[in-house]
PDB file of N, CA and C in Angstrom:
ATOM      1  N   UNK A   1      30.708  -1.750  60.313  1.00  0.00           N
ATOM      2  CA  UNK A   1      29.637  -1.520  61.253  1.00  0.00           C
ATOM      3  C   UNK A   1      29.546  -2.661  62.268  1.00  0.00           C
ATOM      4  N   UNK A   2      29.766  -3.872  61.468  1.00  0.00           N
ATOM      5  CA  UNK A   2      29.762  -5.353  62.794  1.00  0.00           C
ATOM      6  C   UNK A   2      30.835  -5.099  63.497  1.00  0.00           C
ATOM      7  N   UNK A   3      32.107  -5.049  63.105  1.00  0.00           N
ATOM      8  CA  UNK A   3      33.237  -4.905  64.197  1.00  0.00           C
ATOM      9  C   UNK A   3      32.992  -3.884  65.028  1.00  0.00           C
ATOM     10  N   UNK A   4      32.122  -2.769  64.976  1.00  0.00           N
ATOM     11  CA  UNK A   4      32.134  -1.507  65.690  1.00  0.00           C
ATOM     12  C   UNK A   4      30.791  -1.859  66.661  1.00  0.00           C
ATOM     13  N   UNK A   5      29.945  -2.833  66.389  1.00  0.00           N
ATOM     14  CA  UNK A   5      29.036  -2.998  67.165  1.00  0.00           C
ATOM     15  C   UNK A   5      29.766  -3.981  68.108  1.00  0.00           C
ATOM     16  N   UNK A   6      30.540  -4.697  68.083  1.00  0.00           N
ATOM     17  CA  UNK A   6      31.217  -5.702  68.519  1.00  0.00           C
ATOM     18  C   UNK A   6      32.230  -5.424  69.601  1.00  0.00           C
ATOM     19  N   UNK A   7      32.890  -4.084  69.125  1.00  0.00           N
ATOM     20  CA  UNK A   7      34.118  -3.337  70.624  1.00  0.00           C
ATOM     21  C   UNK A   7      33.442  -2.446  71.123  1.00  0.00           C
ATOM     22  N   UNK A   8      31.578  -2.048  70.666  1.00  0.00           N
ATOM     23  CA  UNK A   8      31.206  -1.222  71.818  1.00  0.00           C
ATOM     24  C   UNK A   8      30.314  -2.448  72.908  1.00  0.00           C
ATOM     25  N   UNK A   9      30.300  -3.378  71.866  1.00  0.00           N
ATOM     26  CA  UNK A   9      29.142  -4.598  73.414  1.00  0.00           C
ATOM     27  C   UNK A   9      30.311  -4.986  74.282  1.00  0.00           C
ATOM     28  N   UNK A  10      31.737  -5.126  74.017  1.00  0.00           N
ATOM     29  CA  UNK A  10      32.376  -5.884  74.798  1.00  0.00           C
ATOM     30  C   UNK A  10      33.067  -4.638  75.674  1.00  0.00           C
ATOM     31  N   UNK A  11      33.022  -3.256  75.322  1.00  0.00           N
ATOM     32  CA  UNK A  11      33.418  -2.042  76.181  1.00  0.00           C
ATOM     33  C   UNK A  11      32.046  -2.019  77.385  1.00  0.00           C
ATOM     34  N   UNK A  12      31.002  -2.326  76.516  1.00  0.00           N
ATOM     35  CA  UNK A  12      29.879  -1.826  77.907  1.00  0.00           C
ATOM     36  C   UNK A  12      29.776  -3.067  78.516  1.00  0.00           C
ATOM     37  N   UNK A  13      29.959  -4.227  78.068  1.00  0.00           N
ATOM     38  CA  UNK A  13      30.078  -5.638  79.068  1.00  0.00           C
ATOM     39  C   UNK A  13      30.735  -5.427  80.053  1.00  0.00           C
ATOM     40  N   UNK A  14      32.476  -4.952  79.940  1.00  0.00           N
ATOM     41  CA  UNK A  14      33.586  -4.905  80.993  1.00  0.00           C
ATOM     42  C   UNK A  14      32.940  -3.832  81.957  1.00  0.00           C
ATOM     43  N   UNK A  15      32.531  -2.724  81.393  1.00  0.00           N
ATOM     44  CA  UNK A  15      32.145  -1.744  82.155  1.00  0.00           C
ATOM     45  C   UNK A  15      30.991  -2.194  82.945  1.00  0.00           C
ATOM     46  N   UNK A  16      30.077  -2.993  82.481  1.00  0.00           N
ATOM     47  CA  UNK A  16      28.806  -3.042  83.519  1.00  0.00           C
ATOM     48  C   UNK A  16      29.739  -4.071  84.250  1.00  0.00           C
ATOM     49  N   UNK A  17      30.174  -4.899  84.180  1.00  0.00           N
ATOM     50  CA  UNK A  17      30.572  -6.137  85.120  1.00  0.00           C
ATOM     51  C   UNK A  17      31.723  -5.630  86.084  1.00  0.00           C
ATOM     52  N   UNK A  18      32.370  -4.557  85.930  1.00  0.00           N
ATOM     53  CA  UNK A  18      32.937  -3.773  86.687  1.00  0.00           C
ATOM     54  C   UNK A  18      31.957  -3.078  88.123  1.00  0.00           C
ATOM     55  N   UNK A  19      30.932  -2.465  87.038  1.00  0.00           N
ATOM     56  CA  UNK A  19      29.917  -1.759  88.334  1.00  0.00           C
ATOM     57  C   UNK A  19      28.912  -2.404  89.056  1.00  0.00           C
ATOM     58  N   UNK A  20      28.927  -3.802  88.609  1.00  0.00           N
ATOM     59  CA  UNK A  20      28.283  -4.892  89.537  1.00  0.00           C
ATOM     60  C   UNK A  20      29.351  -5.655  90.041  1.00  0.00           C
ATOM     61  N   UNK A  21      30.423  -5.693  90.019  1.00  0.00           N
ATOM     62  CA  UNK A  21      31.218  -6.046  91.414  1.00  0.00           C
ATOM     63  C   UNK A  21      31.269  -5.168  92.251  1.00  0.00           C
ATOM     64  N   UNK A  22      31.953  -3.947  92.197  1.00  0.00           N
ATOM     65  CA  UNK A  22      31.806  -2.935  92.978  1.00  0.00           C
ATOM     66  C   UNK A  22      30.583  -2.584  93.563  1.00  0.00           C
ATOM     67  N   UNK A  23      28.918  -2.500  92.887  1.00  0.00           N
ATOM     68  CA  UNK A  23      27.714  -2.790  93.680  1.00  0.00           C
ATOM     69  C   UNK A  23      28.038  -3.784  94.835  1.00  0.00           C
ATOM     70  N   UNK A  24      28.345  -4.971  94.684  1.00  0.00           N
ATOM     71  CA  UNK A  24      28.862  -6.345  95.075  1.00  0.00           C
ATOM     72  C   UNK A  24      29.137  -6.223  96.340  1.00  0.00           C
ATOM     73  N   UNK A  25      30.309  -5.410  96.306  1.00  0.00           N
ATOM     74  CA  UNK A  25      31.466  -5.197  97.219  1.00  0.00           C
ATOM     75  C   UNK A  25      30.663  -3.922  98.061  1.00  0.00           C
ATOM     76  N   UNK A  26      29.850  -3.762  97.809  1.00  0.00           N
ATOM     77  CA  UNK A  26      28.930  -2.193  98.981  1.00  0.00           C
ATOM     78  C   UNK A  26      27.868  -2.974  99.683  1.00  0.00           C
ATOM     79  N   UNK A  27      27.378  -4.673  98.976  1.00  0.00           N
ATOM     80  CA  UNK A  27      25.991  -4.914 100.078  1.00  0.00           C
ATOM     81  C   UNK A  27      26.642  -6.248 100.502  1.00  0.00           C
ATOM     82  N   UNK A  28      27.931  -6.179 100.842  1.00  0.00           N
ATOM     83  CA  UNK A  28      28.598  -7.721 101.047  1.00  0.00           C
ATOM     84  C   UNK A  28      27.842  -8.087 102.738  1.00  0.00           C
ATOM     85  N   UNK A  29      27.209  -7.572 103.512  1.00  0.00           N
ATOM     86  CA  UNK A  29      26.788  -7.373 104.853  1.00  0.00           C
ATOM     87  C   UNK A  29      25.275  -8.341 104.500  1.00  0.00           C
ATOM     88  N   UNK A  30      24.712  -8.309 103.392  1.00  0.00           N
ATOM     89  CA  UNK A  30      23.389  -8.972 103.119  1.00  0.00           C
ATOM     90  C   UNK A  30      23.549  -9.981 103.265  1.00  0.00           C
ATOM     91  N   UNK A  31      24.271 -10.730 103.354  1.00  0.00           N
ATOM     92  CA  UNK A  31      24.051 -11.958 103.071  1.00  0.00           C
ATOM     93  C   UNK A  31      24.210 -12.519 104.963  1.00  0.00           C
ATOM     94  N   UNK A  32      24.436 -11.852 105.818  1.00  0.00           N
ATOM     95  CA  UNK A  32      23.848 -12.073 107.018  1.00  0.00           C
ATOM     96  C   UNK A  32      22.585 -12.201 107.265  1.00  0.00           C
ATOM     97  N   UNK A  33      21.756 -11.222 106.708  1.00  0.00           N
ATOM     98  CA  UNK A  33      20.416 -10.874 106.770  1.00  0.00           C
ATOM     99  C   UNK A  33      19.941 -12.270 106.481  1.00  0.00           C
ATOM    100  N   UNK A  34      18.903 -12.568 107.295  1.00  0.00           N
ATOM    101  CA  UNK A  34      18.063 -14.406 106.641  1.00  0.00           C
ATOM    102  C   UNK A  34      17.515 -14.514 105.670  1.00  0.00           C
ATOM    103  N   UNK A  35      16.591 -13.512 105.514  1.00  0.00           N
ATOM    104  CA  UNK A  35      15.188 -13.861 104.448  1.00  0.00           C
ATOM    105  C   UNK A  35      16.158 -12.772 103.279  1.00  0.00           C
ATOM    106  N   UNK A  36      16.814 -11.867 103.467  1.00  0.00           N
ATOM    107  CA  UNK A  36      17.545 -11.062 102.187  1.00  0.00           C
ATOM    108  C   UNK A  36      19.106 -12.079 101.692  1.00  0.00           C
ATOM    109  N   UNK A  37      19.599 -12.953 102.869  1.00  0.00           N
ATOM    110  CA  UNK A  37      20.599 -13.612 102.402  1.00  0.00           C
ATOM    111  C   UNK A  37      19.955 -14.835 101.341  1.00  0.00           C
ATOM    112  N   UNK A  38      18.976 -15.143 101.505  1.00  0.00           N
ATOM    113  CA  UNK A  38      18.841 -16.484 100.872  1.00  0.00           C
ATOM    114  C   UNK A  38      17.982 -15.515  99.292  1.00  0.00           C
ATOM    115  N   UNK A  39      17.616 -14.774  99.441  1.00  0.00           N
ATOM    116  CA  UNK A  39      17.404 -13.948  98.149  1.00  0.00           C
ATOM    117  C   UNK A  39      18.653 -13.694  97.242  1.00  0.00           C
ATOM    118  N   UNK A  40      19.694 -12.898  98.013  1.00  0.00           N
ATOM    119  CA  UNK A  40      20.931 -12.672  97.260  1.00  0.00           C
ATOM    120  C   UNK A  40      21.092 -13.284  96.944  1.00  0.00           C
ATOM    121  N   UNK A  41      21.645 -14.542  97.181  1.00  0.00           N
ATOM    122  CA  UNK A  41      21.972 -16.363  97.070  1.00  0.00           C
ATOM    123  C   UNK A  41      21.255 -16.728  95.602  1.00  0.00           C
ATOM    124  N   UNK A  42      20.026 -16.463  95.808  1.00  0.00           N
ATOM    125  CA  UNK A  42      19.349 -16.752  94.544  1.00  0.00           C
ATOM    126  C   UNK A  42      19.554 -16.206  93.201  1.00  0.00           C
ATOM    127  N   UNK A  43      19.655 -14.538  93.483  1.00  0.00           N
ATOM    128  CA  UNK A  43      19.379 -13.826  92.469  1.00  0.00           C
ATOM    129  C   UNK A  43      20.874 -13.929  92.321  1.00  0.00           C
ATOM    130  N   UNK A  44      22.403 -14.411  92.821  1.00  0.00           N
ATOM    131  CA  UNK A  44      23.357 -13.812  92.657  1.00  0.00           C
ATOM    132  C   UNK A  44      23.648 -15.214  91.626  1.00  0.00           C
ATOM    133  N   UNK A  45      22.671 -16.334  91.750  1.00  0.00           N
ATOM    134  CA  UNK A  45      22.888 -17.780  91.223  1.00  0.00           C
ATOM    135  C   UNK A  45      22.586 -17.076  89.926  1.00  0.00           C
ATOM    136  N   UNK A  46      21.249 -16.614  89.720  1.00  0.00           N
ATOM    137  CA  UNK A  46      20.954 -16.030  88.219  1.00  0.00           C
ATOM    138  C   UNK A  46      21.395 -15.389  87.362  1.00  0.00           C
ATOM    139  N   UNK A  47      22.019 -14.297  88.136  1.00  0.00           N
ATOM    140  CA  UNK A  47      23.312 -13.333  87.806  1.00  0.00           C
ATOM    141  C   UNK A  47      24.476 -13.627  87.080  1.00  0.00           C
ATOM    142  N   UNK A  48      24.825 -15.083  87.884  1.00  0.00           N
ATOM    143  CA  UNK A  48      26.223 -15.773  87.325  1.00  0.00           C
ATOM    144  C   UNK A  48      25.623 -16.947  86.002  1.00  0.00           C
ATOM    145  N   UNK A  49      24.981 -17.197  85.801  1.00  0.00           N
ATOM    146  CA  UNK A  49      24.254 -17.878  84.749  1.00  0.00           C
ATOM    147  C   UNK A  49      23.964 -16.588  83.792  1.00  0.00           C
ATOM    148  N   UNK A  50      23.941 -15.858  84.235  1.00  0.00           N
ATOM    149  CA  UNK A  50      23.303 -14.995  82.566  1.00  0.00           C
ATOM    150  C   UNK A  50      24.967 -14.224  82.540  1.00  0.00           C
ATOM    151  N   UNK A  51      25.888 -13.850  83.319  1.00  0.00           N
ATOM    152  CA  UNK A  51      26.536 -13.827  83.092  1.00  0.00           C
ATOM    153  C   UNK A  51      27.994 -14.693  82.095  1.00  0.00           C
ATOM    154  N   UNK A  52      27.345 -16.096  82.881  1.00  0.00           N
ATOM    155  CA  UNK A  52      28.311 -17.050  81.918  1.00  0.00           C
ATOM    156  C   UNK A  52      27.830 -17.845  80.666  1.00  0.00           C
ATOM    157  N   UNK A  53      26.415 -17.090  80.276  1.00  0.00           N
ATOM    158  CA  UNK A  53      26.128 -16.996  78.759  1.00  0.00           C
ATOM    159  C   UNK A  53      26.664 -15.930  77.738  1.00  0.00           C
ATOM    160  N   UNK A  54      26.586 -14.702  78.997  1.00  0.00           N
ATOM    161  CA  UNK A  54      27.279 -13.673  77.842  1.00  0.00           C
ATOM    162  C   UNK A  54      29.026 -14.337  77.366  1.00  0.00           C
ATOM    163  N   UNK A  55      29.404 -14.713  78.415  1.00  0.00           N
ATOM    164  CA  UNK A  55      30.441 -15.243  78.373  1.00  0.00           C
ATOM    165  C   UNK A  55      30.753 -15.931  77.009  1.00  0.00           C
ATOM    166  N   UNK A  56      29.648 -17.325  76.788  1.00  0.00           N
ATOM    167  CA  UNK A  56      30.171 -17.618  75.821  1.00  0.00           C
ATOM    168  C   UNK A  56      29.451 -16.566  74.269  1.00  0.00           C
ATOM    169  N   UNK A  57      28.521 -16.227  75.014  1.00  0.00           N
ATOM    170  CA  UNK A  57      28.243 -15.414  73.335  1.00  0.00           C
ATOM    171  C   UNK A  57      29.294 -14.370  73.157  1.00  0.00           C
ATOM    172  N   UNK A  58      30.025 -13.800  73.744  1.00  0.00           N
ATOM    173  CA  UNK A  58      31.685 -13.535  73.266  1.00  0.00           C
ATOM    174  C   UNK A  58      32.653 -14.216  72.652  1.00  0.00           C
ATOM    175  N   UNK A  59      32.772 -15.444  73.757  1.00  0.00           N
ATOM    176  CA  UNK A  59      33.459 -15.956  72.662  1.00  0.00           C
ATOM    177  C   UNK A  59      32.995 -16.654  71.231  1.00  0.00           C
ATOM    178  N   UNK A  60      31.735 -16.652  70.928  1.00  0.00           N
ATOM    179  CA  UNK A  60      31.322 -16.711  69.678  1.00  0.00           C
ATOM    180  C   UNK A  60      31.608 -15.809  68.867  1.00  0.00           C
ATOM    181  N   UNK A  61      31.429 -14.667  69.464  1.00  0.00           N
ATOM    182  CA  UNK A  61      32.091 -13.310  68.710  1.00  0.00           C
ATOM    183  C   UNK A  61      33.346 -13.478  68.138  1.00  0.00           C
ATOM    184  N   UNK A  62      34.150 -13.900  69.177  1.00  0.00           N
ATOM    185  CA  UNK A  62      35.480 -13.600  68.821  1.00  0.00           C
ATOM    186  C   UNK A  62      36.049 -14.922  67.916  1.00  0.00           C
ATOM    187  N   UNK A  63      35.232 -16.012  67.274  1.00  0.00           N
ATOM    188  CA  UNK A  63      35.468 -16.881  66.521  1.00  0.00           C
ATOM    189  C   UNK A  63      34.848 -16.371  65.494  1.00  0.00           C
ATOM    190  N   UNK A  64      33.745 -15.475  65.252  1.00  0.00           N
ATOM    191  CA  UNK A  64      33.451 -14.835  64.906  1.00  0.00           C
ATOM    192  C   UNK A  64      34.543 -14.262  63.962  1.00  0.00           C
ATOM    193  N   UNK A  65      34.899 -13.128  64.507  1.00  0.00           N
ATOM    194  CA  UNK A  65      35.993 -11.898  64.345  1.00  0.00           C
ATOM    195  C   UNK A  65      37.235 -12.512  63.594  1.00  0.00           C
ATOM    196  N   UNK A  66      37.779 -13.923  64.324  1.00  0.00           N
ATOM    197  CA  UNK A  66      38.765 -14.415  63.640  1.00  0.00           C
ATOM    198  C   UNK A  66      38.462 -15.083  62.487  1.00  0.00           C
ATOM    199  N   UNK A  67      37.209 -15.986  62.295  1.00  0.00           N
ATOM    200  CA  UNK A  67      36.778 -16.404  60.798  1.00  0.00           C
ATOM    201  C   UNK A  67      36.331 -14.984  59.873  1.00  0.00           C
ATOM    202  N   UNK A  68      36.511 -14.011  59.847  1.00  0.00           N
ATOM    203  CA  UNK A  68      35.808 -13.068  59.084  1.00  0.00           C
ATOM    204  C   UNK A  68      37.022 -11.988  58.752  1.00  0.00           C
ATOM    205  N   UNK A  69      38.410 -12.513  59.602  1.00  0.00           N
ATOM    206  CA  UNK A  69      39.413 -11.662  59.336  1.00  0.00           C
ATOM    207  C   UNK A  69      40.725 -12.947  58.571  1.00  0.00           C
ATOM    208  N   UNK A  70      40.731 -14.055  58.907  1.00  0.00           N
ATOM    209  CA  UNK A  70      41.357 -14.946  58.575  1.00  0.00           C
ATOM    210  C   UNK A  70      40.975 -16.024  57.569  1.00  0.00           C
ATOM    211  N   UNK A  71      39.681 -15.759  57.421  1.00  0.00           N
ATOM    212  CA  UNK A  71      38.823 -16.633  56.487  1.00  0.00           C
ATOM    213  C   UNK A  71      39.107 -18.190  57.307  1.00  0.00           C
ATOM    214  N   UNK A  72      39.391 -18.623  58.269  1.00  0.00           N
ATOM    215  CA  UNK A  72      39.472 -19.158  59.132  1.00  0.00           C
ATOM    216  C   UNK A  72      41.121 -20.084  59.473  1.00  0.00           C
ATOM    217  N   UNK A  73      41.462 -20.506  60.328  1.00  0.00           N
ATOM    218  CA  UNK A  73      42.693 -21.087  60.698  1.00  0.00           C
ATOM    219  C   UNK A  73      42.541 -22.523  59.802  1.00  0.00           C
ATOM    220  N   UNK A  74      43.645 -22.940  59.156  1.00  0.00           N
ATOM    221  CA  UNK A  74      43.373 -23.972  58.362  1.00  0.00           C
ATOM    222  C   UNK A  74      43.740 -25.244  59.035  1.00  0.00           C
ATOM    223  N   UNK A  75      42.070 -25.907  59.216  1.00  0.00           N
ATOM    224  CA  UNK A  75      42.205 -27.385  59.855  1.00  0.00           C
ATOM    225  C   UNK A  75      41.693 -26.671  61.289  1.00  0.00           C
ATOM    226  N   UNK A  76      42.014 -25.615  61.689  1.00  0.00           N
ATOM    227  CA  UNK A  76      41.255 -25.570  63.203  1.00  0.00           C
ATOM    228  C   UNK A  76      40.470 -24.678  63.274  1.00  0.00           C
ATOM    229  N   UNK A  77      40.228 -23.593  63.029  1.00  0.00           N
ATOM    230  CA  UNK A  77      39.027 -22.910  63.176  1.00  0.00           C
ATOM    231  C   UNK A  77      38.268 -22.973  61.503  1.00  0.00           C
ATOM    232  N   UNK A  78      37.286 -23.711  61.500  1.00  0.00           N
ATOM    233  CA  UNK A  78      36.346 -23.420  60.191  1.00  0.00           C
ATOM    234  C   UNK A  78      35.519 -23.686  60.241  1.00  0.00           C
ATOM    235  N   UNK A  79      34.423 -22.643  59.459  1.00  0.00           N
ATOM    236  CA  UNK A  79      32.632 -22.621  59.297  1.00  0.00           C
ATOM    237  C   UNK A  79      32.346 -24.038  59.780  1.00  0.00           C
ATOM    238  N   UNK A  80      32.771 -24.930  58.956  1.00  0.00           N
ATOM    239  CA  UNK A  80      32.260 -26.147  58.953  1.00  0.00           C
ATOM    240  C   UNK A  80      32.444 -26.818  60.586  1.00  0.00           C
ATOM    241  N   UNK A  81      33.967 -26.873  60.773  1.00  0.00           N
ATOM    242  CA  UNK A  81      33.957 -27.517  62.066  1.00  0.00           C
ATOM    243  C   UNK A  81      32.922 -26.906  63.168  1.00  0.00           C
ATOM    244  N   UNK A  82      33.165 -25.370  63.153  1.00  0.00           N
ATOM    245  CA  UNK A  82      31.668 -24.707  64.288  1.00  0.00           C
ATOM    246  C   UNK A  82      30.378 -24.854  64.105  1.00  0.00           C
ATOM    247  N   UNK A  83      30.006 -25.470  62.891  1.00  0.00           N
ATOM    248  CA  UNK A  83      28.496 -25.646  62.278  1.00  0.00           C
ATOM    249  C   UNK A  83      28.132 -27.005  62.936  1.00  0.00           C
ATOM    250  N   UNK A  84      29.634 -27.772  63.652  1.00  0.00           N
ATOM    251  CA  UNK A  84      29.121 -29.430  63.872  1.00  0.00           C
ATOM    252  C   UNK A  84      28.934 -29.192  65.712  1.00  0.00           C
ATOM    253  N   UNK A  85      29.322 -28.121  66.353  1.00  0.00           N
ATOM    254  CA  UNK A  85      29.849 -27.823  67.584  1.00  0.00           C
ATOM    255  C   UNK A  85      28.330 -28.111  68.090  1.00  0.00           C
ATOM    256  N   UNK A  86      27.882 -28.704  69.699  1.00  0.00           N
ATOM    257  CA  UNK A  86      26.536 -28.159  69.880  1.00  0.00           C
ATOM    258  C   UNK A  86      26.206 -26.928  70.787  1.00  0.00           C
ATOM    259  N   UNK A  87      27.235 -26.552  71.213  1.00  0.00           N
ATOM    260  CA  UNK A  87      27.281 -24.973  72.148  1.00  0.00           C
ATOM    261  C   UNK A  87      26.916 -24.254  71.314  1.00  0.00           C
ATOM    262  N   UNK A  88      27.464 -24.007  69.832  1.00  0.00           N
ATOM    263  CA  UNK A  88      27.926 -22.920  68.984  1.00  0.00           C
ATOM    264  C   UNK A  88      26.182 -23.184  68.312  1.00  0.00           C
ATOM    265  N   UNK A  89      26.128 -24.307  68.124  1.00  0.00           N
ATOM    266  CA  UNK A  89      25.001 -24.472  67.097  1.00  0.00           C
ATOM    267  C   UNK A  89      23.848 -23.653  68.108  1.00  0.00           C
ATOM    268  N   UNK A  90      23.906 -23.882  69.356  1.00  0.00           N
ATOM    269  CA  UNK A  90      22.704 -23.602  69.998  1.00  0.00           C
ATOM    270  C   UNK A  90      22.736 -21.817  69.791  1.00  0.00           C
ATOM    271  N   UNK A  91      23.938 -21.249  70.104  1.00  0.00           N
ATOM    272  CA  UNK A  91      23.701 -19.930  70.000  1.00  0.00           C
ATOM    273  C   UNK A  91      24.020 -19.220  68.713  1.00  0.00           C
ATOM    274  N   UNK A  92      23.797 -20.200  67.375  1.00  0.00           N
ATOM    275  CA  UNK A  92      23.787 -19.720  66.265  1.00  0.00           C
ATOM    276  C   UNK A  92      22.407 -19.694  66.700  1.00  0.00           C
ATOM    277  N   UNK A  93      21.378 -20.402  66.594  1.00  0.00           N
ATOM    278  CA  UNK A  93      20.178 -20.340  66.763  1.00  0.00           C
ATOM    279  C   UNK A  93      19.273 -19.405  67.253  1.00  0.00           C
ATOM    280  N   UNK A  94      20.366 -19.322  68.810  1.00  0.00           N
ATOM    281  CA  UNK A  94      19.667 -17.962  69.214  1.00  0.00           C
ATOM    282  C   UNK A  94      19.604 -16.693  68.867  1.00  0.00           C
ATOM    283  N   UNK A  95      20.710 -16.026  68.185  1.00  0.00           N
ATOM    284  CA  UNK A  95      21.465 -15.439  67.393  1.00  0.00           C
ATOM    285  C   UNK A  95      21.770 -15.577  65.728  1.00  0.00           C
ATOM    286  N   UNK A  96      20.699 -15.968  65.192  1.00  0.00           N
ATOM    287  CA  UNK A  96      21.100 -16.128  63.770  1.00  0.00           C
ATOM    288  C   UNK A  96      21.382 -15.111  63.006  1.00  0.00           C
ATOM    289  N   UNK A  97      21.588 -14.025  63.078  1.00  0.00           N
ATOM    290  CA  UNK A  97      22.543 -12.957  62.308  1.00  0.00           C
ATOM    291  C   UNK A  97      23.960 -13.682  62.503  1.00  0.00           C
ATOM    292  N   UNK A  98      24.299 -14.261  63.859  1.00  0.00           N
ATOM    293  CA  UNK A  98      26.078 -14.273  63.445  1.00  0.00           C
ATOM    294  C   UNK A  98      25.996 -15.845  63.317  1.00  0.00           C
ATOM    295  N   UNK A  99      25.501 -16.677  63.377  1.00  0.00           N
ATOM    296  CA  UNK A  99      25.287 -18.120  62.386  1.00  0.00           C
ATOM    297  C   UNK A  99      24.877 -17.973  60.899  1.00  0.00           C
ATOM    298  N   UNK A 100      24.604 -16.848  60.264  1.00  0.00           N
ATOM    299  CA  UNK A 100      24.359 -16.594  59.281  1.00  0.00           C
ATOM    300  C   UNK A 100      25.438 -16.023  58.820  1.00  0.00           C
ATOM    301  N   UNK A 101      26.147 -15.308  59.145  1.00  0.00           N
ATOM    302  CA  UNK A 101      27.229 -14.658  58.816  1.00  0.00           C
ATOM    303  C   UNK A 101      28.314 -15.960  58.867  1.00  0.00           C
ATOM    304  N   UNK A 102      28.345 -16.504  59.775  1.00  0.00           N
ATOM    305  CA  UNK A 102      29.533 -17.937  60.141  1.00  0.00           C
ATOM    306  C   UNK A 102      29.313 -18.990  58.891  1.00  0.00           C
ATOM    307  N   UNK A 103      28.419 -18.937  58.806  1.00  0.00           N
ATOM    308  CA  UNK A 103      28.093 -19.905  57.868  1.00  0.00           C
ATOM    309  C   UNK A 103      27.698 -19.852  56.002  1.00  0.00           C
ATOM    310  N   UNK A 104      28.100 -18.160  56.048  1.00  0.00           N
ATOM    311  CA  UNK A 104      28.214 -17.420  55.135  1.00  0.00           C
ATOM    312  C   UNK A 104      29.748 -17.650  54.361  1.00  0.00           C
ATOM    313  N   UNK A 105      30.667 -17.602  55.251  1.00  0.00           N
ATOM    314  CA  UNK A 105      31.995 -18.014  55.223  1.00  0.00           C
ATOM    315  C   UNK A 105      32.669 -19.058  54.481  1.00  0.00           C
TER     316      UNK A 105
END
């Protein structure tokens, strides 16, 4: 059931981030506009920040995926070494189902 929740978030990730470039690529003319360019500007700053969180909460996944199929790489990927990480620790936190599971390991 986790692996299957796991290739449908990263199928609808590619897919939405697909249809917000292509959105992207239809209002590229806004950013002439004054008072709508310095909006885009803003909201496109926010966009790329919540974007490059999902970012890494993937690749948490996918350390994830490999400690839970490999019981981890010996000497480089293990519970322990990601439990000392402070990126990882922060979004175990946020996410404690898969810091619970990581650390289950």
């Amino acid at each position: 059931m986790g692996l299957l929740r796991c290739i449908c978030f990263l199928v609808l990730f590619f897919v939405l981030s697909f249809a917000v470039k292509f959105l992207a690529s239809l209002f590229k003319g806004i950013r002439y506009i004054p008072v709508l360019g310095s909006l885009n500007s803003i909201l496109g700053c926010a966009l790329g920040v919540l974007q490059g969180g999902i970012h890494v909460i993937l690749l948490c996944g996918v350390l994830w995926v490999i400690l839970t199929f490999t019981n981890g790489i010996d000497g480089v990927i293990t519970a322990e070494i990601l439990s000392k990480t402070h990126i990882l620790k922060s979004v175990f936190e946020l996410f404690p189902l898969l810091g619970g599971i990581v650390t289950q390991l």
